[in-house]
C-alpha atoms as a PDB file:
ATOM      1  CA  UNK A   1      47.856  35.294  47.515  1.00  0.00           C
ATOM      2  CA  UNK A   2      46.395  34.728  43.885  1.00  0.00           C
ATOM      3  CA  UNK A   3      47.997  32.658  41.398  1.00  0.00           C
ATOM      4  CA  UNK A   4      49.306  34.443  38.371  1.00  0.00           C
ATOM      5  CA  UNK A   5      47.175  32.158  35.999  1.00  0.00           C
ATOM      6  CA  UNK A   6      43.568  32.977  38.281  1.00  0.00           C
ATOM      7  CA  UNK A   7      42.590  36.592  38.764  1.00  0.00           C
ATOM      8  CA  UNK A   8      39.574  37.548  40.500  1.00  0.00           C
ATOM      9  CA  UNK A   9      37.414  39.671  38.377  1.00  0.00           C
ATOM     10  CA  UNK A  10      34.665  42.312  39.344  1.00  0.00           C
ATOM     11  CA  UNK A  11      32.192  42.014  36.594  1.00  0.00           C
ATOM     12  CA  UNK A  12      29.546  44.996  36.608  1.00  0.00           C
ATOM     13  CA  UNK A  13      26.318  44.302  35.371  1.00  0.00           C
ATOM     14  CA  UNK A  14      24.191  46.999  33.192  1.00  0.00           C
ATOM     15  CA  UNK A  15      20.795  47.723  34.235  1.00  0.00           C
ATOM     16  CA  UNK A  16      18.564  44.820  32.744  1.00  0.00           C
ATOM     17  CA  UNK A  17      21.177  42.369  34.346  1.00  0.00           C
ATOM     18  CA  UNK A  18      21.495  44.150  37.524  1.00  0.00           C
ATOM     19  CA  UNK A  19      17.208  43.737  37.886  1.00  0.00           C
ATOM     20  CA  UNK A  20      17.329  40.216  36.894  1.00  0.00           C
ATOM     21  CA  UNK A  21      20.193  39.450  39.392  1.00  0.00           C
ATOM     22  CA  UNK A  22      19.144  41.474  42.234  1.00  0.00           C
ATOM     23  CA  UNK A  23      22.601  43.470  42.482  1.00  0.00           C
ATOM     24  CA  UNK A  24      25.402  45.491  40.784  1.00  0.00           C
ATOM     25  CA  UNK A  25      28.052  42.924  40.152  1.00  0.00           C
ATOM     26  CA  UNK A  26      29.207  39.682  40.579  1.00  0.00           C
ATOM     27  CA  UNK A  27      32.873  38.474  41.466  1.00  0.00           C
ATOM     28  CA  UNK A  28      33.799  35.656  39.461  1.00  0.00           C
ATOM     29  CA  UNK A  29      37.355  33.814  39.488  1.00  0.00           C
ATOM     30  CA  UNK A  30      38.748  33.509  36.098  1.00  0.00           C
ATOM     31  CA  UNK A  31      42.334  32.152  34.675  1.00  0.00           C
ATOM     32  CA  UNK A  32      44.343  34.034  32.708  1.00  0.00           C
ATOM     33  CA  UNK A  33      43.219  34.118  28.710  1.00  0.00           C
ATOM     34  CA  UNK A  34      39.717  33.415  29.266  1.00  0.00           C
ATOM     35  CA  UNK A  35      37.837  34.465  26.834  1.00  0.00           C
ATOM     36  CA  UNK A  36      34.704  36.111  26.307  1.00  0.00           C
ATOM     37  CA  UNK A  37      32.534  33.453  25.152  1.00  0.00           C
ATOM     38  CA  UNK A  38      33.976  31.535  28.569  1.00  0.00           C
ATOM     39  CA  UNK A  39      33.202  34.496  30.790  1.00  0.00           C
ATOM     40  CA  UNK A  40      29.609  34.086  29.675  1.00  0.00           C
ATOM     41  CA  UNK A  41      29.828  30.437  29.974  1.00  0.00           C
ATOM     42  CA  UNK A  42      31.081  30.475  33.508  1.00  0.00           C
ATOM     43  CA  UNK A  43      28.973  33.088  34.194  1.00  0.00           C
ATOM     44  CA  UNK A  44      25.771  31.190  33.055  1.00  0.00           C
ATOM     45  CA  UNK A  45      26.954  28.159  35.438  1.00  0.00           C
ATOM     46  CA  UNK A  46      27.169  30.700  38.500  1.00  0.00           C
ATOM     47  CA  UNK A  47      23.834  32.711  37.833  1.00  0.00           C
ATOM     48  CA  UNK A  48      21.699  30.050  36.173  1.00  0.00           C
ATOM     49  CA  UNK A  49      19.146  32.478  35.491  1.00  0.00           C
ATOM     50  CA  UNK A  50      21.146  34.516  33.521  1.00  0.00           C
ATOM     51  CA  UNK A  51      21.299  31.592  30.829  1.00  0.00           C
ATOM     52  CA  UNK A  52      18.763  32.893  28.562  1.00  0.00           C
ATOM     53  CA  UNK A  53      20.382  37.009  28.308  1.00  0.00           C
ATOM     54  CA  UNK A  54      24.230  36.016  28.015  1.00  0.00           C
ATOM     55  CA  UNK A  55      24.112  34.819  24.870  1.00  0.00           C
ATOM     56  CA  UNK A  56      22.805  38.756  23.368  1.00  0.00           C
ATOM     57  CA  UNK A  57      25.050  40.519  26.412  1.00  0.00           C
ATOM     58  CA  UNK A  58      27.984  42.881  25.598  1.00  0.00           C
ATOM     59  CA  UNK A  59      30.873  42.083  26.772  1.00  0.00           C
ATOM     60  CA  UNK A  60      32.518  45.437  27.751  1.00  0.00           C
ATOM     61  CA  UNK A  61      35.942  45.766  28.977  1.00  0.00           C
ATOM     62  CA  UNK A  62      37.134  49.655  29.215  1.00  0.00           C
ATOM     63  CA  UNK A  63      35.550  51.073  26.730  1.00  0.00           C
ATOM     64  CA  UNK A  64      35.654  48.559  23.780  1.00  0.00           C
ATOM     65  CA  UNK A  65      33.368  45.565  23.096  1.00  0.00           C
ATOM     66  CA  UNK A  66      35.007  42.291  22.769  1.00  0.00           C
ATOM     67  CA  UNK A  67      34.500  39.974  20.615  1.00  0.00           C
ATOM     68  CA  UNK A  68      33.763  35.788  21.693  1.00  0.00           C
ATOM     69  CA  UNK A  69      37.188  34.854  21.190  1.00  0.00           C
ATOM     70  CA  UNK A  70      38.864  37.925  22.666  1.00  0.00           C
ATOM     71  CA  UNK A  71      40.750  37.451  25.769  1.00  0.00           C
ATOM     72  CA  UNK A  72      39.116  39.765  28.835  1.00  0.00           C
ATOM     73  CA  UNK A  73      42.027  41.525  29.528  1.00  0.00           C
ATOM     74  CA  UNK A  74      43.844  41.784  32.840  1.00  0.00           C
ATOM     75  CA  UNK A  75      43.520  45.635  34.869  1.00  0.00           C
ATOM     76  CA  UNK A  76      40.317  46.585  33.064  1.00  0.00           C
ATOM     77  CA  UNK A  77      36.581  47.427  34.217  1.00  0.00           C
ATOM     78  CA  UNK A  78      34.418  44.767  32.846  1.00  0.00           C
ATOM     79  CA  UNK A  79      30.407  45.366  32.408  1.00  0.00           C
ATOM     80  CA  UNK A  80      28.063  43.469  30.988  1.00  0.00           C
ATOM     81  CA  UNK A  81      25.675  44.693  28.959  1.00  0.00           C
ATOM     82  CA  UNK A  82      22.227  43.914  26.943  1.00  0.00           C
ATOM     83  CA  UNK A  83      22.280  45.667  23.529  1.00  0.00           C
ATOM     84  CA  UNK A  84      19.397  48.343  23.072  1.00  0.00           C
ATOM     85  CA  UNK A  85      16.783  48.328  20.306  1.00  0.00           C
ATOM     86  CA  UNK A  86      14.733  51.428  19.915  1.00  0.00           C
ATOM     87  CA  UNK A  87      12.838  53.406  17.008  1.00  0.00           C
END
């Protein structure tokens, strides 16, 4: 049985992320009030190749974008995302 301060967490990755990682998601044991900016930290030390996109990715959770310091909150879909330029 989990702790109630680690979660596991199913982190979806958008398409540029998926093609760079080979899959769809990633399952990545966090503790409770990790942030953003740590997701893509702990992230980065999982999926080394990742490194260089984390710092532009979107982190999604629902349907809002949070912020570095915002806590990924517990019970929601989390994606990852590279922002879009276009013209």
């Amino acid at each position: 049985m989990a702790s109630a301060t680690h979660r596991r967490l199913r982190i979806r990755f958008g398409l540029s992320l998926s093609e760079r990682t080979n899959r769809p998601y990633v399952h990545l044991e966090i503790d409770a009030g990790t942030t953003a900016a740590e997701l893509r930290e702990r992230l980065c030390e999982r999926i080394p190749t990742l490194g260089p996109l984390l710092g532009s990715a979107l982190v999604v959770a629902g349907d809002r974008v949070l912020s570095a310091g915002q806590v990924v909150p517990e019970g929601e879909e989390v994606t990852l995302l590279l922002p879009m330029a276009g013209g």
